[in-house]
PDB file of N, CA and C in Angstrom:
ATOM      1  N   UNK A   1     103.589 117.506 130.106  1.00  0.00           N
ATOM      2  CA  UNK A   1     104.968 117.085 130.046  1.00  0.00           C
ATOM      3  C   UNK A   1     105.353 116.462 131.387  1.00  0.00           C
ATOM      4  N   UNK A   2     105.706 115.236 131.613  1.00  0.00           N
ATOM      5  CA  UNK A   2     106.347 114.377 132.775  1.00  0.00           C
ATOM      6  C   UNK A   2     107.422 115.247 133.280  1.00  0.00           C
ATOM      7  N   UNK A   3     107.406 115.541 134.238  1.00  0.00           N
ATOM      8  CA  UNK A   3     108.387 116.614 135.041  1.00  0.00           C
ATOM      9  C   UNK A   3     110.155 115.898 135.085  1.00  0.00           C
ATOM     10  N   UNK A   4     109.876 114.414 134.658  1.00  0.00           N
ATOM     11  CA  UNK A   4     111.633 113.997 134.679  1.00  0.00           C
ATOM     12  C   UNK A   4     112.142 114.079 133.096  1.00  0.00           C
ATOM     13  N   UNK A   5     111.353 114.617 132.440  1.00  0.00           N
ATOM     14  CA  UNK A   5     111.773 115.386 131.084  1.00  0.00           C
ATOM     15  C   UNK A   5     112.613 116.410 131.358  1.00  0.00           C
ATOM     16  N   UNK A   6     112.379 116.972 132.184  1.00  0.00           N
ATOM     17  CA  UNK A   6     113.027 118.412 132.722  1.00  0.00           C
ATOM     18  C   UNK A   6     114.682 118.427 133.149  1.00  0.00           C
ATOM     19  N   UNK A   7     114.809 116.724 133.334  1.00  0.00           N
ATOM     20  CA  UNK A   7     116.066 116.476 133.927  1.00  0.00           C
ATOM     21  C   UNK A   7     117.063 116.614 132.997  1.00  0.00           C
ATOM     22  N   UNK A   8     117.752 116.525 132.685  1.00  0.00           N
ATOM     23  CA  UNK A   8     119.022 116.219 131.095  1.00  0.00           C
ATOM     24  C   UNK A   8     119.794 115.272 132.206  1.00  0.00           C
ATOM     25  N   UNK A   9     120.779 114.240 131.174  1.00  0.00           N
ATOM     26  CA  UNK A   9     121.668 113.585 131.330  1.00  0.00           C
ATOM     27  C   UNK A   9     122.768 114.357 132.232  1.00  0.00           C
ATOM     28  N   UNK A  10     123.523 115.495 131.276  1.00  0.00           N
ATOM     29  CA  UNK A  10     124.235 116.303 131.352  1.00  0.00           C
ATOM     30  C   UNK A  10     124.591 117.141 132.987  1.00  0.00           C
ATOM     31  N   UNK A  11     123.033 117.273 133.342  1.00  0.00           N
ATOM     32  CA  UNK A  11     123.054 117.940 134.679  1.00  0.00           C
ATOM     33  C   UNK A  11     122.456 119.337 134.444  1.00  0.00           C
ATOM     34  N   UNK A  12     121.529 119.719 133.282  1.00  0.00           N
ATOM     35  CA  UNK A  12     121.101 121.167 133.246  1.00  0.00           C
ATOM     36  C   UNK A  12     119.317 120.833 133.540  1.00  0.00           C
ATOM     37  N   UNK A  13     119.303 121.947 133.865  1.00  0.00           N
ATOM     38  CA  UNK A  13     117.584 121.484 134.206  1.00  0.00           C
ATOM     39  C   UNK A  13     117.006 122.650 133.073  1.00  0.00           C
ATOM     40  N   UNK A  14     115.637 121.678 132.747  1.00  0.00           N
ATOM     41  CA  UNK A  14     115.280 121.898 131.297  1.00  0.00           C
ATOM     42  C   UNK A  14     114.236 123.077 131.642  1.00  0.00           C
ATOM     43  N   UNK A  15     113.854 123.149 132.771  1.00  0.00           N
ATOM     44  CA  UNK A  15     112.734 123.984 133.424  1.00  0.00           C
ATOM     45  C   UNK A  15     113.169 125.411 133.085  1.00  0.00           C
ATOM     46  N   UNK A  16     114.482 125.819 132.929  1.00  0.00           N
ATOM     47  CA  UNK A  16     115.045 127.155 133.152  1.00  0.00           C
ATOM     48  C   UNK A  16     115.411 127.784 131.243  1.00  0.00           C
ATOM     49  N   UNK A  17     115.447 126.949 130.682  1.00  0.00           N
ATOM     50  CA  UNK A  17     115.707 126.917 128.942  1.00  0.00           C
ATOM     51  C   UNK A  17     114.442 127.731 128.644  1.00  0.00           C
ATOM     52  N   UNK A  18     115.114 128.467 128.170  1.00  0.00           N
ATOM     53  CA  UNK A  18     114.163 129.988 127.299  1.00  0.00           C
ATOM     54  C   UNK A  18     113.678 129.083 125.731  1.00  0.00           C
ATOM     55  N   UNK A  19     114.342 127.299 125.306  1.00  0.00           N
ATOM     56  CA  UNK A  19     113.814 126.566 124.272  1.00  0.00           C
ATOM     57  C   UNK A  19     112.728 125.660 124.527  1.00  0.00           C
ATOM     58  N   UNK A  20     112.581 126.186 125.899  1.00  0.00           N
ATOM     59  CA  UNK A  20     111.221 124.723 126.245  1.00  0.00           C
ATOM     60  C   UNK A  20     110.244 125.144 125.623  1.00  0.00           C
ATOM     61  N   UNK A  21     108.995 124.350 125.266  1.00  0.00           N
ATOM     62  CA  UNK A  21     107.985 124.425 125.202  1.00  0.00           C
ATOM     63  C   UNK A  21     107.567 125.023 123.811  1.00  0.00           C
ATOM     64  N   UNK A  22     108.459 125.853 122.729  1.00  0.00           N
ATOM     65  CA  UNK A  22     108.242 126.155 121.948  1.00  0.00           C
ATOM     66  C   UNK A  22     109.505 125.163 120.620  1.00  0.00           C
ATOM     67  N   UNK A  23     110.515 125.473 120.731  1.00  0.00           N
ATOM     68  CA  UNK A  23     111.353 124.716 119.962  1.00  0.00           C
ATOM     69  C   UNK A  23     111.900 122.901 120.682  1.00  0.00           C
ATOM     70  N   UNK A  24     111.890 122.674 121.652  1.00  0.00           N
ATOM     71  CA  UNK A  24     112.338 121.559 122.519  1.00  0.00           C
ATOM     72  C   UNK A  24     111.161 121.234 123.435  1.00  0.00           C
ATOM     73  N   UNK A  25     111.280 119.753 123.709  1.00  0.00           N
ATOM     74  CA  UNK A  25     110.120 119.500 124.940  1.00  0.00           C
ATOM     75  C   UNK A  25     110.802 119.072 126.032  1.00  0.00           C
ATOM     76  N   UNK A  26     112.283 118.813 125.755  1.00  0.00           N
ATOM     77  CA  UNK A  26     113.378 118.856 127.118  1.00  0.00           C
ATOM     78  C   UNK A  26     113.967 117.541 126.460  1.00  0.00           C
ATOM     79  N   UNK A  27     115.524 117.628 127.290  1.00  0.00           N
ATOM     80  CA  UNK A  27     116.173 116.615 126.695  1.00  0.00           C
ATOM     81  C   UNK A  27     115.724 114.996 126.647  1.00  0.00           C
ATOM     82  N   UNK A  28     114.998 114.346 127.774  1.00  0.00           N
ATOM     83  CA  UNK A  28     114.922 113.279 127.713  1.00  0.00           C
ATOM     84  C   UNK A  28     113.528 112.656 126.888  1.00  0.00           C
ATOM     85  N   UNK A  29     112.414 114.158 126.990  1.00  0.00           N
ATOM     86  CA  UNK A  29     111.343 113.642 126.088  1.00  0.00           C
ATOM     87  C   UNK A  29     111.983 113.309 124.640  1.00  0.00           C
ATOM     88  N   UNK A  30     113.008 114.447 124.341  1.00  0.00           N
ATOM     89  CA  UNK A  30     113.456 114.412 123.009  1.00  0.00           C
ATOM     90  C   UNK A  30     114.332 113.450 122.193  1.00  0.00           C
ATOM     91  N   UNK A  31     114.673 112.478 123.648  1.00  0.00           N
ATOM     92  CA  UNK A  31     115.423 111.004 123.460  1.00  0.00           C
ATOM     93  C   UNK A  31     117.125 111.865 123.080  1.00  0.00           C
ATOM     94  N   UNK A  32     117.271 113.172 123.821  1.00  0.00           N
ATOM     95  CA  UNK A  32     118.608 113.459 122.870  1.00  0.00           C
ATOM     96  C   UNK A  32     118.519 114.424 121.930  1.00  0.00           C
ATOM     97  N   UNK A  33     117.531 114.249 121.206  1.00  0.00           N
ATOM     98  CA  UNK A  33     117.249 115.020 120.002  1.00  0.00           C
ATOM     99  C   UNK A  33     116.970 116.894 120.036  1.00  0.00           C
ATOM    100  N   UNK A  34     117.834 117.482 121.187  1.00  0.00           N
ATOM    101  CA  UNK A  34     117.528 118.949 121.176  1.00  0.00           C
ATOM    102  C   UNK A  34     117.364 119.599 120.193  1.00  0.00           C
ATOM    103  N   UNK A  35     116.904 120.709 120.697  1.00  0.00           N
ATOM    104  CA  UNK A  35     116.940 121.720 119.412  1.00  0.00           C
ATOM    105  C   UNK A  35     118.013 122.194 119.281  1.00  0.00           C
ATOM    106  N   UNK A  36     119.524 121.799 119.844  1.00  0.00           N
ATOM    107  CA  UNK A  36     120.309 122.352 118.626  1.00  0.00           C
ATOM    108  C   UNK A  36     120.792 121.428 118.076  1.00  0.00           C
ATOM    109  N   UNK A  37     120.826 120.228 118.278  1.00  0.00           N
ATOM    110  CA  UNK A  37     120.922 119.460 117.098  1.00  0.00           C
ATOM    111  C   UNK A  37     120.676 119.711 115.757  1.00  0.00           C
ATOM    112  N   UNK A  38     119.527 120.263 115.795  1.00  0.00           N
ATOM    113  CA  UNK A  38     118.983 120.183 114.432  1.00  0.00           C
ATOM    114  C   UNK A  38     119.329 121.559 113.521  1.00  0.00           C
ATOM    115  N   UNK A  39     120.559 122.276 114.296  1.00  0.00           N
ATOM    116  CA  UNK A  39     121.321 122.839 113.418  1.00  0.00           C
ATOM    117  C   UNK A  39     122.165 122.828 112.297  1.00  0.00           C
ATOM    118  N   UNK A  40     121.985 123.275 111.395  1.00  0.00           N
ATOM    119  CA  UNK A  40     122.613 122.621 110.175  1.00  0.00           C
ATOM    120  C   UNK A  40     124.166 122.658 110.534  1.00  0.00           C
ATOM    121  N   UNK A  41     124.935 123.373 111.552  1.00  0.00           N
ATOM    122  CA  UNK A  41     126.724 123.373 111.397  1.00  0.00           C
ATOM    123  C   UNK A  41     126.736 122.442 112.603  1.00  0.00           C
ATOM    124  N   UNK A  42     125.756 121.795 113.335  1.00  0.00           N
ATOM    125  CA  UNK A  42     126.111 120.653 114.028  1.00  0.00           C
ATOM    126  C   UNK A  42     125.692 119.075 113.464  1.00  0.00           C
ATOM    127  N   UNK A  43     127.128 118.594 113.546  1.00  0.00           N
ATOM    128  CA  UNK A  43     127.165 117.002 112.732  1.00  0.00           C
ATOM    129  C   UNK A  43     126.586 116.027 113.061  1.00  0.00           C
ATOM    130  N   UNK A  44     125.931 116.177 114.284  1.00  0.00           N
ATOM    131  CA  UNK A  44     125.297 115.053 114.991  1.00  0.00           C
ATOM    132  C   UNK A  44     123.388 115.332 114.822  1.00  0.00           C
ATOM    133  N   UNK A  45     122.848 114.316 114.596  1.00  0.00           N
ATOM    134  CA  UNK A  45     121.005 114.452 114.986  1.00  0.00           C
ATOM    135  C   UNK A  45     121.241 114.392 116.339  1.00  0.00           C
ATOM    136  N   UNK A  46     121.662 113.536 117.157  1.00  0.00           N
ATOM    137  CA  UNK A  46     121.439 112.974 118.748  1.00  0.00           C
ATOM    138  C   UNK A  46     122.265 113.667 119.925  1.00  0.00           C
ATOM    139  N   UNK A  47     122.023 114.223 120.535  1.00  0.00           N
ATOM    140  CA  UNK A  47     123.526 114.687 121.726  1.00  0.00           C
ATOM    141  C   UNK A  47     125.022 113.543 121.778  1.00  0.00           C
ATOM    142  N   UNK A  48     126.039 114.076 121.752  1.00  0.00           N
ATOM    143  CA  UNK A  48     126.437 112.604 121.920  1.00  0.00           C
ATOM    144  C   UNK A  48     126.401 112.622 123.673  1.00  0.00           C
ATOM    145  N   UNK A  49     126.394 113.035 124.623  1.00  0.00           N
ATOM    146  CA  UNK A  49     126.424 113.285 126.100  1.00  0.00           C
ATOM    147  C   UNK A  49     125.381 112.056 126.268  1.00  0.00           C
ATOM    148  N   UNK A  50     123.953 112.585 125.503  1.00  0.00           N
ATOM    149  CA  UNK A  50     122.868 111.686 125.891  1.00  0.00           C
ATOM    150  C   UNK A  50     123.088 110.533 125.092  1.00  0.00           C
ATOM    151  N   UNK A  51     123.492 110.145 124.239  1.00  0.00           N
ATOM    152  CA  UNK A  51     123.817 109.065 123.773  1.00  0.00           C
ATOM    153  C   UNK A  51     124.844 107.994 124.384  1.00  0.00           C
ATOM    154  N   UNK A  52     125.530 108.670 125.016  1.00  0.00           N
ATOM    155  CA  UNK A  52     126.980 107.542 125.526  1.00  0.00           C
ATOM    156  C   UNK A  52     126.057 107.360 127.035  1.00  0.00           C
ATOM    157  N   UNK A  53     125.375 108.280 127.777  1.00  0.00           N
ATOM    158  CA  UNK A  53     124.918 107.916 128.949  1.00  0.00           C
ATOM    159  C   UNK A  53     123.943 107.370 128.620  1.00  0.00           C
ATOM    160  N   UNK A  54     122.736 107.122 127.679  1.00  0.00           N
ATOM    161  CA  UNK A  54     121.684 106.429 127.981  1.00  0.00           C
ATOM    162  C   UNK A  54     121.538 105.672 126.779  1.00  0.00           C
ATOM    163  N   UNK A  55     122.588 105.422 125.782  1.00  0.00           N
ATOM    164  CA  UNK A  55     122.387 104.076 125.192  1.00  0.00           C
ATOM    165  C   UNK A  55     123.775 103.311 125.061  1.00  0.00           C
ATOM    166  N   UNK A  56     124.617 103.977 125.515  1.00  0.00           N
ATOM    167  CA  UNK A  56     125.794 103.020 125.127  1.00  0.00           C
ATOM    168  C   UNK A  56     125.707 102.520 126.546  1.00  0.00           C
ATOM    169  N   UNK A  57     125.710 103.615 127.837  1.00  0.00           N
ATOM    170  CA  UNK A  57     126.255 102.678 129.266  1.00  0.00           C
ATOM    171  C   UNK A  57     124.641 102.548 130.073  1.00  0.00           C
ATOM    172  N   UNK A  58     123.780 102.930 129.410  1.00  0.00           N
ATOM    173  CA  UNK A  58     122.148 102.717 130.054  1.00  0.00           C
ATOM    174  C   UNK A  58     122.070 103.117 131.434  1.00  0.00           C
ATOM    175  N   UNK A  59     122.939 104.879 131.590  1.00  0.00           N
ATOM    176  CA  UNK A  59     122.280 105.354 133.120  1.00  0.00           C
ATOM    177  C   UNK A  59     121.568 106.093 132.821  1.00  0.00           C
ATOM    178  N   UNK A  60     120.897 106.770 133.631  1.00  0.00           N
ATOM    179  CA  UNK A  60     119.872 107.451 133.738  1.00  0.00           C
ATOM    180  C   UNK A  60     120.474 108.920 133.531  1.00  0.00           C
ATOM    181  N   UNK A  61     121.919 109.522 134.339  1.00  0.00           N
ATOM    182  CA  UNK A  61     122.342 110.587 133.960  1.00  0.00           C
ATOM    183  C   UNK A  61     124.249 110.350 134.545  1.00  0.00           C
ATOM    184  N   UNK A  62     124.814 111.603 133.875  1.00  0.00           N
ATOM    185  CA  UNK A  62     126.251 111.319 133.957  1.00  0.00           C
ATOM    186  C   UNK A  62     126.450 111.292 135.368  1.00  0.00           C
ATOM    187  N   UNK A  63     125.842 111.681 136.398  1.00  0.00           N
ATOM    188  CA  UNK A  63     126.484 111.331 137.647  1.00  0.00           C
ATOM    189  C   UNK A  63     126.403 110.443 138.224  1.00  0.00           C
ATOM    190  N   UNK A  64     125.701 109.335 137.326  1.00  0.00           N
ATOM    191  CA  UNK A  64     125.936 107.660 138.052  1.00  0.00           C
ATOM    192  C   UNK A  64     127.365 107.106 137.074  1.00  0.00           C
ATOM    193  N   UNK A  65     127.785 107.762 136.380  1.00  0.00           N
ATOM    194  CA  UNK A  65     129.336 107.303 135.687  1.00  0.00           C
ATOM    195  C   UNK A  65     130.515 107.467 136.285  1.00  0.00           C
ATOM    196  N   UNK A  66     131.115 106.448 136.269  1.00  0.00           N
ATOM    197  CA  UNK A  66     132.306 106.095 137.108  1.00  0.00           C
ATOM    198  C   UNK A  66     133.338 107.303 136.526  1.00  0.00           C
ATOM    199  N   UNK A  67     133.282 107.552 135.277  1.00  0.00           N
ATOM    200  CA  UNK A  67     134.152 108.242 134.292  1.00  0.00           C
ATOM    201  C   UNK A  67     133.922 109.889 133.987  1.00  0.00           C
ATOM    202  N   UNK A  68     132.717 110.287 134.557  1.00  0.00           N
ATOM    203  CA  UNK A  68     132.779 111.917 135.105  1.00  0.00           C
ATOM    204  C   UNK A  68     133.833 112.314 135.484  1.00  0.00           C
ATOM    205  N   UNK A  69     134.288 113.589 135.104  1.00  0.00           N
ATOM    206  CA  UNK A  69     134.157 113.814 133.426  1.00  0.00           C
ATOM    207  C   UNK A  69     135.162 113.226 132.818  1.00  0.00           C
ATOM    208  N   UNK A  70     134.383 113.069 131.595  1.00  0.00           N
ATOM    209  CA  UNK A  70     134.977 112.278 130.476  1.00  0.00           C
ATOM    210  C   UNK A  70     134.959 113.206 129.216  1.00  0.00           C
ATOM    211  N   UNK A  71     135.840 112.575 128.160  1.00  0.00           N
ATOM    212  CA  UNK A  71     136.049 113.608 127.306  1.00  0.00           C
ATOM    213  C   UNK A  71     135.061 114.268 126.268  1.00  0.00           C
ATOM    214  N   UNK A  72     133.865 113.336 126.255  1.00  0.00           N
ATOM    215  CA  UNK A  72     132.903 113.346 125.919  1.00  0.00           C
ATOM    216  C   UNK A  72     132.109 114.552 126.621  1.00  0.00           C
ATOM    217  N   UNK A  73     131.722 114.786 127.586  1.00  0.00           N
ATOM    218  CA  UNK A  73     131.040 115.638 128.126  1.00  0.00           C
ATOM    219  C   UNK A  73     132.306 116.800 128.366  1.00  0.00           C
ATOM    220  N   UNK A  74     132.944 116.787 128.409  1.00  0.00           N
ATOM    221  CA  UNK A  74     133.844 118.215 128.674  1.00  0.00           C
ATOM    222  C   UNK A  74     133.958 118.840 127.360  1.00  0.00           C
ATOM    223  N   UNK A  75     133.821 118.134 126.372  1.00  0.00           N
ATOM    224  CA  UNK A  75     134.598 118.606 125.229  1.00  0.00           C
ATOM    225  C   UNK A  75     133.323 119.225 124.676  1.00  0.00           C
ATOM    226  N   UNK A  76     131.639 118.834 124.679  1.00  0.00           N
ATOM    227  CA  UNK A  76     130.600 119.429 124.359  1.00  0.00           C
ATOM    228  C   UNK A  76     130.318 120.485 124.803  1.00  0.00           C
ATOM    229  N   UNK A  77     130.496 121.738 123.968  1.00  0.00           N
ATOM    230  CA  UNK A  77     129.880 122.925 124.939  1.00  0.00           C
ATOM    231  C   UNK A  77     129.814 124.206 124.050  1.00  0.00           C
ATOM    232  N   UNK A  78     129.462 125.257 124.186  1.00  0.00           N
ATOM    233  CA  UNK A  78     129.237 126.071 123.288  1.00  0.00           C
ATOM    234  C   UNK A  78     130.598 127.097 123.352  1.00  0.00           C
ATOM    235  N   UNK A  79     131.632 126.631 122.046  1.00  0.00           N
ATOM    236  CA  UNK A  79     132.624 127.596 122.051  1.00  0.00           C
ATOM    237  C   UNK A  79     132.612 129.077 122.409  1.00  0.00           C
ATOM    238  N   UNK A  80     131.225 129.429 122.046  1.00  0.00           N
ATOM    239  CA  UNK A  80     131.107 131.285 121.905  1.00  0.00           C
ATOM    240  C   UNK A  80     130.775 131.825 123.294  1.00  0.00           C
ATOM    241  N   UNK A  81     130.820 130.725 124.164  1.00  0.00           N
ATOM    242  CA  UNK A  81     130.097 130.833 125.643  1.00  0.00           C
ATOM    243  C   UNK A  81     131.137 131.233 126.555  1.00  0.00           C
ATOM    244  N   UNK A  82     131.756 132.091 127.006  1.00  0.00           N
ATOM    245  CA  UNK A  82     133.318 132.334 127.568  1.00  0.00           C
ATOM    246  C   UNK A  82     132.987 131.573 129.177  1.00  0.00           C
ATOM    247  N   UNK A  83     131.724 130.984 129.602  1.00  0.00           N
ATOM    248  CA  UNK A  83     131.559 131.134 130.640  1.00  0.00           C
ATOM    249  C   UNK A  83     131.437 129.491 130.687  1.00  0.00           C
ATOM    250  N   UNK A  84     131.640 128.555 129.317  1.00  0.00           N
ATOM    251  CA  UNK A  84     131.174 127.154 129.654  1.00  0.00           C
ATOM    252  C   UNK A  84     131.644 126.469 129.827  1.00  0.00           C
ATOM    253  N   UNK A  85     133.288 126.678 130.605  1.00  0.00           N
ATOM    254  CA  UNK A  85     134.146 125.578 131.479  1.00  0.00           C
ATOM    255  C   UNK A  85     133.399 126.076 133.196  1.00  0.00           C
ATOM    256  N   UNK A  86     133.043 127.244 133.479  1.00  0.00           N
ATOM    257  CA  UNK A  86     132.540 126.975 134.514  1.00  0.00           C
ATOM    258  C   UNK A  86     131.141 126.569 135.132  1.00  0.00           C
ATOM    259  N   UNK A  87     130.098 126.604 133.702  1.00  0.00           N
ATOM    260  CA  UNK A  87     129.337 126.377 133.291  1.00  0.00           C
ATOM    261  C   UNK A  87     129.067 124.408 133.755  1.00  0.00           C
ATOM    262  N   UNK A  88     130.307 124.038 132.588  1.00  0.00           N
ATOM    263  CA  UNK A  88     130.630 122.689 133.001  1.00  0.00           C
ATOM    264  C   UNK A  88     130.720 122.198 134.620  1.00  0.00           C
ATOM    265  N   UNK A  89     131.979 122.641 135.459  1.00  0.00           N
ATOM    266  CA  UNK A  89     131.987 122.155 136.610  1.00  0.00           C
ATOM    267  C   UNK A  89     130.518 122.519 137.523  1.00  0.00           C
ATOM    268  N   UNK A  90     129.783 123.713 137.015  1.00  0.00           N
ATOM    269  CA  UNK A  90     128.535 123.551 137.814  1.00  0.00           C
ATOM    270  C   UNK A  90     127.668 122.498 137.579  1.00  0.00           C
ATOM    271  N   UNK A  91     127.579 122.010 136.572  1.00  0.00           N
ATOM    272  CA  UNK A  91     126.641 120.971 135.702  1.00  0.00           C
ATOM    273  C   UNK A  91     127.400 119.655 136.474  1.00  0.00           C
ATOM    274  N   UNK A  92     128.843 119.264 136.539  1.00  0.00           N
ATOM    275  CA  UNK A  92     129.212 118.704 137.296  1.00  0.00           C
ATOM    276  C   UNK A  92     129.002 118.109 139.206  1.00  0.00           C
ATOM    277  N   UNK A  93     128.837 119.628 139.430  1.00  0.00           N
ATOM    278  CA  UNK A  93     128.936 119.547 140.688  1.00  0.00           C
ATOM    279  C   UNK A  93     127.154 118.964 141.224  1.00  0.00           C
ATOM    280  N   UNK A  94     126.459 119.595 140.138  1.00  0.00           N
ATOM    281  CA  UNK A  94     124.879 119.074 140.184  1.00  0.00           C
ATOM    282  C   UNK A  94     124.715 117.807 140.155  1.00  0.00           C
ATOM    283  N   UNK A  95     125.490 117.305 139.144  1.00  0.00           N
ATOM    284  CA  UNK A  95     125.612 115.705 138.658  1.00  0.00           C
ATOM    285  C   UNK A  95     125.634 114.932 139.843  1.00  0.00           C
ATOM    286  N   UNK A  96     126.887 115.091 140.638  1.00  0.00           N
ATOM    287  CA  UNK A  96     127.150 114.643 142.212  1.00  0.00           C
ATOM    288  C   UNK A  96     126.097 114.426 142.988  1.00  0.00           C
ATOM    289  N   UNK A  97     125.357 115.791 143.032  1.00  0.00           N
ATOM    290  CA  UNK A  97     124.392 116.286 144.094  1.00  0.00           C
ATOM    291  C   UNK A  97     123.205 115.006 143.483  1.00  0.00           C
ATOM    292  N   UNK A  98     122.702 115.281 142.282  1.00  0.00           N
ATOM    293  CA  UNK A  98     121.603 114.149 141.787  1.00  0.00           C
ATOM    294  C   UNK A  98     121.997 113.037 142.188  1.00  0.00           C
ATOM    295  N   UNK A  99     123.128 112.788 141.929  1.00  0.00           N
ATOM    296  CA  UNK A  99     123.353 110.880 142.303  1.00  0.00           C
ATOM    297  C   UNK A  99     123.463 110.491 143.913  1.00  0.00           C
ATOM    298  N   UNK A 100     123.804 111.651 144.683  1.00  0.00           N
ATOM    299  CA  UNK A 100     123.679 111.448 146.253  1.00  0.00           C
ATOM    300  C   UNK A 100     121.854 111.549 146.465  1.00  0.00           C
ATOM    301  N   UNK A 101     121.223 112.279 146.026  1.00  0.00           N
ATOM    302  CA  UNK A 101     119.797 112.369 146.506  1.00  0.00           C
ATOM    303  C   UNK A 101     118.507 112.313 145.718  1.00  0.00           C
ATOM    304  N   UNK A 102     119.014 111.708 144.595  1.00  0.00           N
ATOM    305  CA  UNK A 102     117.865 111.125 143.824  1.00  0.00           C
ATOM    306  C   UNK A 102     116.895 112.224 142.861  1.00  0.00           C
ATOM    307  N   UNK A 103     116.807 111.669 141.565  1.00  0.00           N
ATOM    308  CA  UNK A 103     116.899 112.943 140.598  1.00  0.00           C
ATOM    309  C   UNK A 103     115.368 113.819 141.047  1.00  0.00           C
ATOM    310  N   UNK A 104     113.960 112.662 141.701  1.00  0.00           N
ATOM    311  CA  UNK A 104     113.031 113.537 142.221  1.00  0.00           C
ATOM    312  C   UNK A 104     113.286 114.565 143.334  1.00  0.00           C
ATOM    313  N   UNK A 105     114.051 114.569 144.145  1.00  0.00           N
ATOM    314  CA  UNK A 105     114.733 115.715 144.940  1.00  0.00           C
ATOM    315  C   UNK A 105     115.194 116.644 144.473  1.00  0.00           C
ATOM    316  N   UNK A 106     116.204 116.304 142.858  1.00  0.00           N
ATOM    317  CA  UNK A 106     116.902 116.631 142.790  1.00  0.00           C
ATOM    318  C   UNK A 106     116.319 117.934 141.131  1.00  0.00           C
ATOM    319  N   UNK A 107     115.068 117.445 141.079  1.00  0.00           N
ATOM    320  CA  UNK A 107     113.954 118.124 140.181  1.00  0.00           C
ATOM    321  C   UNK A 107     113.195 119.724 141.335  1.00  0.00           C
ATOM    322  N   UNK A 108     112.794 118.903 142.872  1.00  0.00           N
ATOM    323  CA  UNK A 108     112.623 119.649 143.358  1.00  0.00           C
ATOM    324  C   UNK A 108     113.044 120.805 143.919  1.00  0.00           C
ATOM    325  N   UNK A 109     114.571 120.576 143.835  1.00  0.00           N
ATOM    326  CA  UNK A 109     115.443 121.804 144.488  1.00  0.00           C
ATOM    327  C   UNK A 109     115.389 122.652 143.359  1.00  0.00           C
ATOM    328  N   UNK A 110     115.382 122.077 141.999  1.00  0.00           N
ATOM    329  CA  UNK A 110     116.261 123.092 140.458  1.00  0.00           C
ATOM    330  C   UNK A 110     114.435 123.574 140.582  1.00  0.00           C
ATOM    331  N   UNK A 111     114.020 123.635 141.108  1.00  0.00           N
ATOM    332  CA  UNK A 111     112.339 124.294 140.305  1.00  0.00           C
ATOM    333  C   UNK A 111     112.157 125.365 141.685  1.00  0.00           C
ATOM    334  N   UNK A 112     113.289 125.507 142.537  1.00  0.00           N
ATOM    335  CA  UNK A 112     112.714 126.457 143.635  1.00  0.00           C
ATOM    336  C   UNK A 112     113.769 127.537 143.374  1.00  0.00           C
ATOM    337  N   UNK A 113     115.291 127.087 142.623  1.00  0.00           N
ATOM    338  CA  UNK A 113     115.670 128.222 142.413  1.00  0.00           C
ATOM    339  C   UNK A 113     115.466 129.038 141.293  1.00  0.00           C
ATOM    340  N   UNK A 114     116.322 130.632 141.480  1.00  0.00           N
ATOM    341  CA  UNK A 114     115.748 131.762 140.624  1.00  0.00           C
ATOM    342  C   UNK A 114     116.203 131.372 139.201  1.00  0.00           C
ATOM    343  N   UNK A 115     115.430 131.982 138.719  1.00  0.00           N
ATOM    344  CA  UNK A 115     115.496 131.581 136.999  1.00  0.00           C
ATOM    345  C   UNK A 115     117.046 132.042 136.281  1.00  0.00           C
ATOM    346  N   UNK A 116     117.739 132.402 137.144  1.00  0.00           N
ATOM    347  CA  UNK A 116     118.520 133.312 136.662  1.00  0.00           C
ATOM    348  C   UNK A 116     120.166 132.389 137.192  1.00  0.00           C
ATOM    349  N   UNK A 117     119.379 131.675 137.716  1.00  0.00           N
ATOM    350  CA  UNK A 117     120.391 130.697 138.555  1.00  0.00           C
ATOM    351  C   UNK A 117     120.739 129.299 137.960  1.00  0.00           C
ATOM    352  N   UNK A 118     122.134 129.120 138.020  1.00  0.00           N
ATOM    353  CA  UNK A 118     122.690 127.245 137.739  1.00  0.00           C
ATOM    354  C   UNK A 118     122.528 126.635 138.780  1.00  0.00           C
ATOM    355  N   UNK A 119     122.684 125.667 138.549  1.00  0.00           N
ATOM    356  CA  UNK A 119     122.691 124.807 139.626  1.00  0.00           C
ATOM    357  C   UNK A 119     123.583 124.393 140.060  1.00  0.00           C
ATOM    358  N   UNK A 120     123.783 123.731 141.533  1.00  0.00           N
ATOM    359  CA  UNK A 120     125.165 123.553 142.366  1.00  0.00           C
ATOM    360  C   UNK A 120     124.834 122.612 143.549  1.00  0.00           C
ATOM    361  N   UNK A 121     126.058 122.189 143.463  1.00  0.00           N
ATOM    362  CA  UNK A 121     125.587 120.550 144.568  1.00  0.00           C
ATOM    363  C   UNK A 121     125.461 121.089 145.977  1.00  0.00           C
ATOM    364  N   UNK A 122     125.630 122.401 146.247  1.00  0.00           N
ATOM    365  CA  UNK A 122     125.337 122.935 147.488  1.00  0.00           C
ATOM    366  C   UNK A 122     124.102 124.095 147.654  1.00  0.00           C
ATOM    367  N   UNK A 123     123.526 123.390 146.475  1.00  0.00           N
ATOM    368  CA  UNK A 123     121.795 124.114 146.789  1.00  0.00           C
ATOM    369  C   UNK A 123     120.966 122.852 147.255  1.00  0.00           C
TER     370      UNK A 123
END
C-alpha cells in the first residue's frame, strides 16, 4: 500500500483506523469509496468531502481550500459520536498543519504519534 493512501482529504490519517487493511485500503486508494459508504442507511457510494475536494475543485486535500470549513465537511460526521465537533476542529487544525509542511512530513509526524492519539497542527 503507497503510504499517501494513508492520507484522507478530510485530515484523518488512515494509519490509525481499526478499518484498514481488512474492510478499507484507506481513503485515497479507495478513490472515496470507504467502508462506510457502503452502508446501506448511507445515501452516498463516494464521500462527498472526497468528492468536492478531489473532483469537483482537484486538490489534493481540504487544507489547500480557500473555503475550510465549508458546509460540506462540517456537516459530515458521525451523529452518535458526542465528540465529532471537536473531532472536526482537530481534523481542521491538521488540515492547516499539512498545507504549511507538505503532506510527506505531514504522513511522517501522524505515524510517530500514539495510536490512541488525533492529530493537531501543533504536533
Amino acid at each position: 500500500m503507497a503510504e499517501t493512501s494513508l492520507a484522507t482529504v478530510c485530515g484523518i490519517y488512515c494509519g490509525r483506523c481499526s478499518y484498514l487493511g481488512e474492510a478499507c485500503s484507506g481513503c485515497a486508494a479507495e478513490e472515496g469509496r470507504v467502508f462506510w459508504t457502503r452502508l446501506d442507511e448511507i445515501p452516498w457510494d463516494v464521500c462527498p468531502i472526497w468528492k468536492c475536494c478531489t473532483e469537483e475543485r482537484q486538490l489534493e486535500h481540504c487544507g489547500l481550500c480557500p473555503d475550510l470549513p465549508c458546509a460540506t465537511y462540517l456537516d459530515l460526521k458521525d451523529p452518535n459520536d458526542p465528540q465529532a465537533d471537536l473531532h472536526k476542529r482537530e481534523c481542521i487544525e491538521s488540515l492547516k498543519h499539512r498545507a504549511e509542511v507538505g503532506t510527506t512530513r505531514w504522513l511522517e509526524e501522524q505515524k510517530r504519534l500514539p495510536e490512541n492519539r488525533r492529530p493537531s497542527a501543533t504536533d
